[in-house]
C-alpha atoms as a PDB file:
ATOM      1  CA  UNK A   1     184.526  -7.984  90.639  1.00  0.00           C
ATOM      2  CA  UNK A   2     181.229  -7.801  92.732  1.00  0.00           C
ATOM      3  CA  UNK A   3     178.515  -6.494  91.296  1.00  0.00           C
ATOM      4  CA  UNK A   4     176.190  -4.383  94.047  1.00  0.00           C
ATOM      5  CA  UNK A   5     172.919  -6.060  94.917  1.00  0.00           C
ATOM      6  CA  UNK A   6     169.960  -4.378  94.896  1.00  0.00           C
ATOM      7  CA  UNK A   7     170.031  -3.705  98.812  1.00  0.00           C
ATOM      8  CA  UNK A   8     173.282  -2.497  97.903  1.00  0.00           C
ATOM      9  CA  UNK A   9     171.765   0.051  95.651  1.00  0.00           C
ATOM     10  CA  UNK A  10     168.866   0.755  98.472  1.00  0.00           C
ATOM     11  CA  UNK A  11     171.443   1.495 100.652  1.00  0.00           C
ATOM     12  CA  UNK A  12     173.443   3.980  98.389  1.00  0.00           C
ATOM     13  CA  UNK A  13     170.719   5.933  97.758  1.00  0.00           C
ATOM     14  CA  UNK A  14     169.250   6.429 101.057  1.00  0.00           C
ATOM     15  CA  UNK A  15     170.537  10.115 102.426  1.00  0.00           C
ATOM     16  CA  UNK A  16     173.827   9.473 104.921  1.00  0.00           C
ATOM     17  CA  UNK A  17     173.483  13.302 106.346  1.00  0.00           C
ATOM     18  CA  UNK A  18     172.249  13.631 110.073  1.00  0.00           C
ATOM     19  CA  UNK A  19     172.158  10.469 111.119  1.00  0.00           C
ATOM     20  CA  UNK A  20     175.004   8.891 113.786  1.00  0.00           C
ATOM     21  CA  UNK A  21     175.342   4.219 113.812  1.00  0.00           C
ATOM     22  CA  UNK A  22     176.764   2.145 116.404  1.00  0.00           C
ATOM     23  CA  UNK A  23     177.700  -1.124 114.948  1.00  0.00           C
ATOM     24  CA  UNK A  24     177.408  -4.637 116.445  1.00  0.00           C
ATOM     25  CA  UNK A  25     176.420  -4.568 119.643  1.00  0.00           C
ATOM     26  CA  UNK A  26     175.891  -7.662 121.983  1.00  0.00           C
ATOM     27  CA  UNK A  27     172.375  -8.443 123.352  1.00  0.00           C
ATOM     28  CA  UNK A  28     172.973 -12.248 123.376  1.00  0.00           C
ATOM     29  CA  UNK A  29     175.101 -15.325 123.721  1.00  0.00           C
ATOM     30  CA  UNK A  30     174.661 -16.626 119.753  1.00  0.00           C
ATOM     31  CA  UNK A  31     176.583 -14.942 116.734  1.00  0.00           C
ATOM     32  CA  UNK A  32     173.387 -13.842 115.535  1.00  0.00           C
ATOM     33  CA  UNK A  33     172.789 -12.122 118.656  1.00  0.00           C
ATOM     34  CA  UNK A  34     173.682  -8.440 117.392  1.00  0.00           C
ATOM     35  CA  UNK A  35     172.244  -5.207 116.641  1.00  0.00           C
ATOM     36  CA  UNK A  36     172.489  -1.689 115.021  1.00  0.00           C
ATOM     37  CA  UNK A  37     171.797   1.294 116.660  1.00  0.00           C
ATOM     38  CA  UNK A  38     170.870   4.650 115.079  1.00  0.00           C
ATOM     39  CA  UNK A  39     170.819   8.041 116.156  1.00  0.00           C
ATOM     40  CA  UNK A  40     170.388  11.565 115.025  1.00  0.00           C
ATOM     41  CA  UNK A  41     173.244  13.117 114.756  1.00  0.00           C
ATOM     42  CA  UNK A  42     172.293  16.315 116.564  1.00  0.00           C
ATOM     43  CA  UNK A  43     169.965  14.476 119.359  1.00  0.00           C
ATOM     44  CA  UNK A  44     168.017  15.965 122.683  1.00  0.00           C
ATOM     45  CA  UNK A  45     168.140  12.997 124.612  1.00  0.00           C
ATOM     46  CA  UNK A  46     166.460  10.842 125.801  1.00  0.00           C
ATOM     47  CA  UNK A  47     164.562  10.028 122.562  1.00  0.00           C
ATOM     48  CA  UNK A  48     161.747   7.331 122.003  1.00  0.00           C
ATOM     49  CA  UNK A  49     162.809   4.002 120.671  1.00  0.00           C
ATOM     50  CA  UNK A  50     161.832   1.874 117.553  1.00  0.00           C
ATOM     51  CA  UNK A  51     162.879  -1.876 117.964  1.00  0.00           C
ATOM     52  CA  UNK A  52     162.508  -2.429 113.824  1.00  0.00           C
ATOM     53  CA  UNK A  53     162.489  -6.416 112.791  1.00  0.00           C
ATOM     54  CA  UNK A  54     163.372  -7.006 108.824  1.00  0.00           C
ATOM     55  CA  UNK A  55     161.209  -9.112 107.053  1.00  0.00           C
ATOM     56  CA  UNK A  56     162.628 -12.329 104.885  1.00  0.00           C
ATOM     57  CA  UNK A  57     159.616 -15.273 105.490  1.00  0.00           C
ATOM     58  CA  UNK A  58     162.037 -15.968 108.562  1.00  0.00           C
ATOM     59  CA  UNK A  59     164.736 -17.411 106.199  1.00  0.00           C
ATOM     60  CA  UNK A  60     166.687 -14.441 104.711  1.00  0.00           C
ATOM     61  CA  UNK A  61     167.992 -10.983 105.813  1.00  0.00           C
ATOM     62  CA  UNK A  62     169.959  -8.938 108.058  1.00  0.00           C
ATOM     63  CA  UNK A  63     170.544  -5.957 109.665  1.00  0.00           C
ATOM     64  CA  UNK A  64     173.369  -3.946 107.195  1.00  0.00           C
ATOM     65  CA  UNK A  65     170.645  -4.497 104.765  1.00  0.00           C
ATOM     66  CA  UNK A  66     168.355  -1.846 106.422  1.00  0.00           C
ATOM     67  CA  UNK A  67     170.507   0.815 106.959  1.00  0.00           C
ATOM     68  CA  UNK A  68     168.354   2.959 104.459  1.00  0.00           C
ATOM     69  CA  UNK A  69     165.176   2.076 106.844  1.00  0.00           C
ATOM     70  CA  UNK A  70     167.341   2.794 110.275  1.00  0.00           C
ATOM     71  CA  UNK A  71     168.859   6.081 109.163  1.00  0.00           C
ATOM     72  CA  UNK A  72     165.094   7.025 107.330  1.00  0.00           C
ATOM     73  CA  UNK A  73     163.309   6.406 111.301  1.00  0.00           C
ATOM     74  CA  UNK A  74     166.334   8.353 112.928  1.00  0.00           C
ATOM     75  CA  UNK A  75     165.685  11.440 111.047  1.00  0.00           C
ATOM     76  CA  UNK A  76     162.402  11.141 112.595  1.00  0.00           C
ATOM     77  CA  UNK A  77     163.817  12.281 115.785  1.00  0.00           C
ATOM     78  CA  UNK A  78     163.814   8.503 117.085  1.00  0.00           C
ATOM     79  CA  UNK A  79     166.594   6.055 117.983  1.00  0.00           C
ATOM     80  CA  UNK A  80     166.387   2.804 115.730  1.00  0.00           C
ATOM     81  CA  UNK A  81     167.233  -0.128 117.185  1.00  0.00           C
ATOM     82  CA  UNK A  82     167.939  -2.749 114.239  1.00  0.00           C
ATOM     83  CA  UNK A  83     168.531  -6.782 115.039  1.00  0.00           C
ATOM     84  CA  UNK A  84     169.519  -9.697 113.589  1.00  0.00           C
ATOM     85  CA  UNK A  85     167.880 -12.844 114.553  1.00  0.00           C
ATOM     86  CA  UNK A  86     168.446 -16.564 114.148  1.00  0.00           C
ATOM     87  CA  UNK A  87     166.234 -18.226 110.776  1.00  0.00           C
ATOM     88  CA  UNK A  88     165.193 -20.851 109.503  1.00  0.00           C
ATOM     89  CA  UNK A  89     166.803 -23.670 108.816  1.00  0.00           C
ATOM     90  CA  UNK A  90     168.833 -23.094 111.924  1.00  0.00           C
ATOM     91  CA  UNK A  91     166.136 -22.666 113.825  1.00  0.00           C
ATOM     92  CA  UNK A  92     161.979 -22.865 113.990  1.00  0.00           C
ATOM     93  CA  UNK A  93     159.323 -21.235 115.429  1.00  0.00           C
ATOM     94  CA  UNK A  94     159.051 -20.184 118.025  1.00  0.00           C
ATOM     95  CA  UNK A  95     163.046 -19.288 118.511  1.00  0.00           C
ATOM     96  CA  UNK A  96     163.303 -16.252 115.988  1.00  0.00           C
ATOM     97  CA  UNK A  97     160.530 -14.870 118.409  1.00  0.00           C
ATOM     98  CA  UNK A  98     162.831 -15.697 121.334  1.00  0.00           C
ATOM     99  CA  UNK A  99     165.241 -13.604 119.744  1.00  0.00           C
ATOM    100  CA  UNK A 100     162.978 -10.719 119.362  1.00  0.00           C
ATOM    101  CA  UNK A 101     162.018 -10.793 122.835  1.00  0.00           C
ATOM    102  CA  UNK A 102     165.729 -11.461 123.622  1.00  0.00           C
ATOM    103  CA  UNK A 103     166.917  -7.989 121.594  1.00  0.00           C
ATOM    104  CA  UNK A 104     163.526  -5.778 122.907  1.00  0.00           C
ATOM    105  CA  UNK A 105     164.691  -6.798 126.615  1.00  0.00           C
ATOM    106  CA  UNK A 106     168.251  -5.829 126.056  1.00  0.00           C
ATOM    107  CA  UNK A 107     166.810  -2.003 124.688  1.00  0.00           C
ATOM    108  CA  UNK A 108     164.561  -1.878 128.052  1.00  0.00           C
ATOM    109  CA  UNK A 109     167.793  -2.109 130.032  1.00  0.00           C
ATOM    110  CA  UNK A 110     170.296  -0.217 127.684  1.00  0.00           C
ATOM    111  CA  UNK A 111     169.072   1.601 125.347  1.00  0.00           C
ATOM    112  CA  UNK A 112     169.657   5.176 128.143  1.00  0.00           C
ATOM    113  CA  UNK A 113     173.397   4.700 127.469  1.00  0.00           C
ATOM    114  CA  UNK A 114     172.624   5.253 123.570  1.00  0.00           C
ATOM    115  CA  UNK A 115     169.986   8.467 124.440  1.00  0.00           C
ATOM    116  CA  UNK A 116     166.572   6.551 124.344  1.00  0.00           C
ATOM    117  CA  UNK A 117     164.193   6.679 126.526  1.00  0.00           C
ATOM    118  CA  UNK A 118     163.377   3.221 128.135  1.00  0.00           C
ATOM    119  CA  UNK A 119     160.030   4.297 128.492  1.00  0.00           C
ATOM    120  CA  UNK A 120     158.889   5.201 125.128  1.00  0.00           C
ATOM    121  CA  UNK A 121     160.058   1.631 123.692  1.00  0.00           C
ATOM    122  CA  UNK A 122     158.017   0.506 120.273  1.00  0.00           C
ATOM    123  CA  UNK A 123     158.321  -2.929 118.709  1.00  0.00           C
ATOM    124  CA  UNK A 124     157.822  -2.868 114.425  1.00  0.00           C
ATOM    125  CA  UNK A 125     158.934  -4.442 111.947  1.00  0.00           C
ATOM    126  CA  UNK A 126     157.968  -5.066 108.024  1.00  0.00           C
ATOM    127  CA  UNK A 127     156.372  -8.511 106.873  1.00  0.00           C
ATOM    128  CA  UNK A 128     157.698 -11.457 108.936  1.00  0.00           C
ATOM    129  CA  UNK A 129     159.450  -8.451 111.044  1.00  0.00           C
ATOM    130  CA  UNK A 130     155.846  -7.138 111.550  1.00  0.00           C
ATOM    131  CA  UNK A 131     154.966 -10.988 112.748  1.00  0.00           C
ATOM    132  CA  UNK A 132     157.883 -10.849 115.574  1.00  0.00           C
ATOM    133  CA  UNK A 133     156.374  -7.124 116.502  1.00  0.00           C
ATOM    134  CA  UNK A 134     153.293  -8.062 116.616  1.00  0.00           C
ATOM    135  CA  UNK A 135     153.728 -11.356 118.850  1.00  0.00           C
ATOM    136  CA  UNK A 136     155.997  -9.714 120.926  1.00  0.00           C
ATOM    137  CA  UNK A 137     153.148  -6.997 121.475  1.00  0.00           C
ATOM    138  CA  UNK A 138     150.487  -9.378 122.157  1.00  0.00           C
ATOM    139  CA  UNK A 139     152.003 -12.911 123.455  1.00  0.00           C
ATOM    140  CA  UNK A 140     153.177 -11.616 126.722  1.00  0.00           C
ATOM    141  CA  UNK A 141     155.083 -14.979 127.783  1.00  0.00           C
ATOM    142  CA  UNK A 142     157.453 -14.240 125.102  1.00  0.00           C
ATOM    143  CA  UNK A 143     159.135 -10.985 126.919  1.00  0.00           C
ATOM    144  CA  UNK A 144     158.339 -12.782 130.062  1.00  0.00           C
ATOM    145  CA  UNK A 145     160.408 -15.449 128.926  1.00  0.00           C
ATOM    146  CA  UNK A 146     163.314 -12.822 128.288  1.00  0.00           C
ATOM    147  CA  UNK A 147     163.357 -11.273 132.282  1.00  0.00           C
ATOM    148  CA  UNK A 148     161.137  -8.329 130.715  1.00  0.00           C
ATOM    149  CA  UNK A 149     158.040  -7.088 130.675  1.00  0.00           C
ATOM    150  CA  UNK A 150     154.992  -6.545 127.916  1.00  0.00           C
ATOM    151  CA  UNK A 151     153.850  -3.712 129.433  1.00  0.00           C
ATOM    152  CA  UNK A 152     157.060  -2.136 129.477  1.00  0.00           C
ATOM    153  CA  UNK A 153     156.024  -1.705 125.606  1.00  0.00           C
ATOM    154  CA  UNK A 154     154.549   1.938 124.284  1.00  0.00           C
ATOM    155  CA  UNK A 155     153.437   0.384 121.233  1.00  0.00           C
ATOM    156  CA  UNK A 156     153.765  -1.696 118.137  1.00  0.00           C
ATOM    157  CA  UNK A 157     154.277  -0.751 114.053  1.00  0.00           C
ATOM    158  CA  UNK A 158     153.089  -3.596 111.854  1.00  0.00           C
ATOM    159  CA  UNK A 159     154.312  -2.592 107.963  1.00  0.00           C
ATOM    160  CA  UNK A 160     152.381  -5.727 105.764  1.00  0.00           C
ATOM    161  CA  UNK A 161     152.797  -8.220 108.213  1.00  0.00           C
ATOM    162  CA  UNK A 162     151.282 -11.667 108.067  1.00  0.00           C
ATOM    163  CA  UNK A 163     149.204 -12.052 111.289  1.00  0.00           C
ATOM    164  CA  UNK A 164     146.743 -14.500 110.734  1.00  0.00           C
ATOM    165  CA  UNK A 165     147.837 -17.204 107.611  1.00  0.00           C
ATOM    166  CA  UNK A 166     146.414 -20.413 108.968  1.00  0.00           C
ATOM    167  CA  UNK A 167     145.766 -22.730 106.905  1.00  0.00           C
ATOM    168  CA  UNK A 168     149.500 -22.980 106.646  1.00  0.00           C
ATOM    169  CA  UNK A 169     149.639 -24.269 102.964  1.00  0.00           C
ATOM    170  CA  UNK A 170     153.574 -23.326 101.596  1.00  0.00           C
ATOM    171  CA  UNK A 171     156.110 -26.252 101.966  1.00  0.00           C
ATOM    172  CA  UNK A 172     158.840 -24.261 103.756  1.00  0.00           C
ATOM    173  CA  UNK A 173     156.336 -22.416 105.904  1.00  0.00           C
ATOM    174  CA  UNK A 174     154.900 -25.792 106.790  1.00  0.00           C
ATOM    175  CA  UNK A 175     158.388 -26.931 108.199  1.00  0.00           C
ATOM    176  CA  UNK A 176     159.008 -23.888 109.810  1.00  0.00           C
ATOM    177  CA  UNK A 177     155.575 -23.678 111.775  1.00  0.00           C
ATOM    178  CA  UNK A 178     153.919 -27.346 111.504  1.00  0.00           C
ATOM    179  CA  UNK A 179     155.952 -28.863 114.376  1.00  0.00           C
ATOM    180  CA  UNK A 180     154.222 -26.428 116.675  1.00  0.00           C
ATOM    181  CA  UNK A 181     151.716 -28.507 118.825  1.00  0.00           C
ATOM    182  CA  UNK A 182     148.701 -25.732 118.707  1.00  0.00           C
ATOM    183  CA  UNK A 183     148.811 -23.936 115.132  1.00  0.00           C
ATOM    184  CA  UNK A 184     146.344 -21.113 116.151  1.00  0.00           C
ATOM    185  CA  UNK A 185     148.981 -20.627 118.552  1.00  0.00           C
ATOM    186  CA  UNK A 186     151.564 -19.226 116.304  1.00  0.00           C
ATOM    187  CA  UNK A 187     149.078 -16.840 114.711  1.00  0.00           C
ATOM    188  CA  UNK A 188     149.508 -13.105 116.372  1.00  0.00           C
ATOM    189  CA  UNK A 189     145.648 -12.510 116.057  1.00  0.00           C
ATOM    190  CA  UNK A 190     145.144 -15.691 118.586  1.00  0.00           C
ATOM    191  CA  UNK A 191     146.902 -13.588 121.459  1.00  0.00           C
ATOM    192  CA  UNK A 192     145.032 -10.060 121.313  1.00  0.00           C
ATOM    193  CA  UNK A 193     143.723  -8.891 124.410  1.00  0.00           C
ATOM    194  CA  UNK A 194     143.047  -5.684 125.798  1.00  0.00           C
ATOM    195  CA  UNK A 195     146.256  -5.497 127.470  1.00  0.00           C
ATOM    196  CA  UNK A 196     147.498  -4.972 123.978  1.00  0.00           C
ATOM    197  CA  UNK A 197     149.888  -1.521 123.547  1.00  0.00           C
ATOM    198  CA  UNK A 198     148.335   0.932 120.687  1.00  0.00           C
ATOM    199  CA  UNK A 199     149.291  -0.433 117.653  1.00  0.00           C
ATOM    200  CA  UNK A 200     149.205   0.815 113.978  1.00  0.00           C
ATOM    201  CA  UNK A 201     148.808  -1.379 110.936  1.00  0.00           C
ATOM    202  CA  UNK A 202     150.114  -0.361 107.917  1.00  0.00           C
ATOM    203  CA  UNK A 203     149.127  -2.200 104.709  1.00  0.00           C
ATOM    204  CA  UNK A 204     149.087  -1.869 100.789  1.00  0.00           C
ATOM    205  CA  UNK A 205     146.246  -2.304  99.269  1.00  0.00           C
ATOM    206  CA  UNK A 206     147.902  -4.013  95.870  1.00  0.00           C
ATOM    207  CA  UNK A 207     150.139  -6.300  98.504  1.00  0.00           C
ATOM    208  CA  UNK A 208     150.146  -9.580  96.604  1.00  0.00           C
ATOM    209  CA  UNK A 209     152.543 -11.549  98.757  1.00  0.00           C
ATOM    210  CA  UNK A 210     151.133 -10.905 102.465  1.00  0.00           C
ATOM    211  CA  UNK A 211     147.384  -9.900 101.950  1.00  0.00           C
ATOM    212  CA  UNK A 212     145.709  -6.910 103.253  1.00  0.00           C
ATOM    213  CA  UNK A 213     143.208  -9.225 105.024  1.00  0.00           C
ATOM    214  CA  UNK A 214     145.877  -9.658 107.839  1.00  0.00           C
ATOM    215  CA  UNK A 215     145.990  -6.591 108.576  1.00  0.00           C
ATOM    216  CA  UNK A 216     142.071  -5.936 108.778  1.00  0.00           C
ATOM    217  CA  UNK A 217     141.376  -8.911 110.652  1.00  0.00           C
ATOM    218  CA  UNK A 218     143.618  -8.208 113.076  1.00  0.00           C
ATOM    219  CA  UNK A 219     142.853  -4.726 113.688  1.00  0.00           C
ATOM    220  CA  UNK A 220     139.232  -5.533 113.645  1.00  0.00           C
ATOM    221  CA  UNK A 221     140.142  -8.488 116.638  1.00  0.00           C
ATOM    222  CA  UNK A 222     141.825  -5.888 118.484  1.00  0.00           C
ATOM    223  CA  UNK A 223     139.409  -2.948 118.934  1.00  0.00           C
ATOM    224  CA  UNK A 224     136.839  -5.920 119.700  1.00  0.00           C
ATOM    225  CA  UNK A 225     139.166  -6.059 122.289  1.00  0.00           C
ATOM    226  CA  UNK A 226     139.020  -3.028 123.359  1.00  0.00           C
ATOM    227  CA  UNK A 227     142.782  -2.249 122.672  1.00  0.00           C
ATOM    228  CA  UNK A 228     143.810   0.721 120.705  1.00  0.00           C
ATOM    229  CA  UNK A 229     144.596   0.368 117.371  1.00  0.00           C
ATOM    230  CA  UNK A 230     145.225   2.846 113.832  1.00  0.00           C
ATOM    231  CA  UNK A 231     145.399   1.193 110.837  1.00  0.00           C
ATOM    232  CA  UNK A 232     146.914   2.472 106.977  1.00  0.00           C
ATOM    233  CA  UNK A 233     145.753   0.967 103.342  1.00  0.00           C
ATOM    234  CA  UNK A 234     147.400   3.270 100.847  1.00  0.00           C
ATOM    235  CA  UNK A 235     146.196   2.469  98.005  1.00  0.00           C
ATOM    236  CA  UNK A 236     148.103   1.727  94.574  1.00  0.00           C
ATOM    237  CA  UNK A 237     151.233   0.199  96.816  1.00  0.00           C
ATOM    238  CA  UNK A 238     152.773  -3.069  97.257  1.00  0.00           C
ATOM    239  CA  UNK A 239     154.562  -5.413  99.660  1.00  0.00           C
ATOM    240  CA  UNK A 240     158.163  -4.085  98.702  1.00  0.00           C
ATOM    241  CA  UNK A 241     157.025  -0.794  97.671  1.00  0.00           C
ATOM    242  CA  UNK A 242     155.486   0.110 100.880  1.00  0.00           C
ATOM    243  CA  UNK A 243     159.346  -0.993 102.661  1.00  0.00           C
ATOM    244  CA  UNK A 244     161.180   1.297  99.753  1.00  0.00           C
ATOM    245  CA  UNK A 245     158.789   4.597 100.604  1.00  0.00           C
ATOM    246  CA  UNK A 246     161.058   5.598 103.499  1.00  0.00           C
ATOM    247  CA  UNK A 247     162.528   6.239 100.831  1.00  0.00           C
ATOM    248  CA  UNK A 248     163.035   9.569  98.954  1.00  0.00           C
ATOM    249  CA  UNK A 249     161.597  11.097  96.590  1.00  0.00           C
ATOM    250  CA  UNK A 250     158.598   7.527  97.273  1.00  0.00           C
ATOM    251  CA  UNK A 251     157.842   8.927 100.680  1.00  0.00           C
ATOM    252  CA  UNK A 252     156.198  11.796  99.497  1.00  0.00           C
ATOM    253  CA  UNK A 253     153.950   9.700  97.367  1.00  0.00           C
ATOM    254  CA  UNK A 254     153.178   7.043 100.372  1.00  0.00           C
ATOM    255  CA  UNK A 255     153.104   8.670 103.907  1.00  0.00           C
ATOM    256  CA  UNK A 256     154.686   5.651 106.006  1.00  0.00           C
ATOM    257  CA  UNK A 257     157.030   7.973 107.706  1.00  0.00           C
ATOM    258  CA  UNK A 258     154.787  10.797 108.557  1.00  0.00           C
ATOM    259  CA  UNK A 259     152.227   8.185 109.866  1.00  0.00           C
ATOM    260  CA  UNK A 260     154.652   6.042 111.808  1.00  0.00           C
ATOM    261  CA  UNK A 261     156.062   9.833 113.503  1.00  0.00           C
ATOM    262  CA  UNK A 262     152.381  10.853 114.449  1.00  0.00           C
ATOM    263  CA  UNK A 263     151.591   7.415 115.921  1.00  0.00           C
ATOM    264  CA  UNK A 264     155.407   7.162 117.828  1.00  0.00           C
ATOM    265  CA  UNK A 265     154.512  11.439 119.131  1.00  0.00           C
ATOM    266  CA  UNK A 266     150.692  11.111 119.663  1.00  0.00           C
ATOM    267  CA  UNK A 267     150.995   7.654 121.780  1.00  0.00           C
ATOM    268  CA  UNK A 268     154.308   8.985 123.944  1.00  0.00           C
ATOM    269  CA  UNK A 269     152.159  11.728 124.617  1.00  0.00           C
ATOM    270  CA  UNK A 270     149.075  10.186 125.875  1.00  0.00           C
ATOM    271  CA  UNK A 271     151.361   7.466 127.888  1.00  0.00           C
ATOM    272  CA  UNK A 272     152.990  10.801 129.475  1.00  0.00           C
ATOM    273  CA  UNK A 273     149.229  12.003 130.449  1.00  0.00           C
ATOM    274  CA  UNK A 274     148.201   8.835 131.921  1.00  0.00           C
ATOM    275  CA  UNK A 275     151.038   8.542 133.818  1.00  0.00           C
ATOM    276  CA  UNK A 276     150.941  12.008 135.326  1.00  0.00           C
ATOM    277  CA  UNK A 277     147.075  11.206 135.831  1.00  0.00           C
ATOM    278  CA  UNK A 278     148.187   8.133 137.666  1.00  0.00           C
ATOM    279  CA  UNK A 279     147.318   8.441 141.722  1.00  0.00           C
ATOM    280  CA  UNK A 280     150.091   8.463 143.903  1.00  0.00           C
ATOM    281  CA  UNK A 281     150.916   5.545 146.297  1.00  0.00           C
ATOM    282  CA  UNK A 282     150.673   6.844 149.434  1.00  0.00           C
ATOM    283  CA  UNK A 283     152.117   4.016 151.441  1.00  0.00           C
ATOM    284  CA  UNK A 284     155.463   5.203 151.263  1.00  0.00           C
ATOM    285  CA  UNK A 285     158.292   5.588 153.444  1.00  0.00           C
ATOM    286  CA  UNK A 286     156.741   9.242 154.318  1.00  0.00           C
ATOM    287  CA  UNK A 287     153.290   7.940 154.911  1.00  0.00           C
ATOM    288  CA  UNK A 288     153.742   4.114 155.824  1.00  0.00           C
ATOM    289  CA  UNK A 289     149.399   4.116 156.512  1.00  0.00           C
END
């Protein structure tokens, strides 16, 4: 007899009610090319769209694993798009970001079938999720590279993500990154501009396996850049604790939810505003100039 793991457990206690999952859907040619979708059950479509990575220092995880996170961001109103992606040993940097940009381009196109709204598409993910987020935010090549688009992007979530670890000193990390022919190239802080979507950082302050550093630096980079970016320390909270408060009863103890909700309403909103604000093109088929 199996004994349940502790995802398992995570899993079993998250709430079931209100929330609606569509398993195993394509977005690419490779077995590891699938993805969860989920919904509130009672929805008002279309609905804005979270693209969440799972962490796993690119070696370990996927997406059944996260159903307590996918169902926790659903209640929010939102519709959680959940991915597996190909790790390491199979594969090295940069492919797991390929993936990313691989599954975030598939959304763009489908996600209106599933009640999202194509145009209110965010990027997050927790620790080495938070990494793919966060390049795929700020590296536009990589979306390029996938027939899509980094400005198709509304924004970015980053939950205790490691954004700028160079000196690369770990063993494993070493194989997984040291082939790359420019380092400072496969850190997300050497790609900020001010093309950069709004973005909010979340940290712990008592993280002890991705530092809170990463986080300030690279929120610090970013409004040097002119970009927009809000940025969370809650204090007392760790790397896996900070995952576990979507959570109940933790998430009334660490406000990840209620943050990530006013940064997903408050940046839809003001991309709705600038939009309407936009001037017309009057060179149209009415008024050809």
């Amino acid at each position: 007899m199996k004994l349940p793991s502790q995802i398992d457990l995570l899993n079993a206690l998250a709430p079931r009610y209100g929330t609606a999952l569509t398993r195993d859907v394509v977005y690419g040619p490779n077995p590891y090319h699938r993805l969860d979708i989920y919904r509130p059950a009672r929805q008002r479509a279309p609905l804005p769209v979270v693209v969440f990575f799972y962490g796993g220092s690119w070696q370990s995880g996927a997406r059944a694993e996260y159903r307590f996170v996918g169902a926790a961001l659903a209640r929010l109103g939102l519709i959680v798009v959940v991915p597996d992606y190909r790790l390491y040993p199979d594969v090295r940097y940069p492919d797991f970001i390929h993936d990313a940009a691989k599954a975030t381009a598939w959304v763009f196109g489908e996600i209106g079938a599933y009640g999202g709204n194509p145009e209110a598409v965010f990027v997050a993910g927790h620790s080495a999720g938070a990494y793919l987020a966060m390049m795929l935010a700020l590296a536009p090549e990589y979306l390029a590279g996938a027939k899509s688009d980094r400005r198709l992007l509304a924004g970015a979530i980053g939950l205790a993500g490691p954004y700028d670890f160079l000196p690369i000193t770990g063993p494993v990390y070493r194989k997984i990154f040291g082939h790359a022919a420019d380092l400072v190239d496969t850190q997300p802080i050497a790609h900020v501009d001010a093309e950069a979507p709004p973005c909010l950082l979340v940290t712990g302050a008592q993280d002890r396996l991705v530092a809170p550093a990463n986080t300030a630096s690279l929120a610090a980079k970013l409004r040097a850049a002119g970009a927009s970016v809000d940025t969370r320390i809650y204090p007392g909270i760790g790397h896996i604790r900070l995952l576990l408060s979507t959570l109940p009863p933790l998430n009334l103890a660490t406000p990840v939810l209620a943050d990530i909700r006013a940064f997903v309403a408050q940046t839809v909103r003001a991309r709705l505003a600038a939009a309407v604000a936009r001037p017309r093109d009057m060179a149209g088929p009415a008024n050809p100039g």
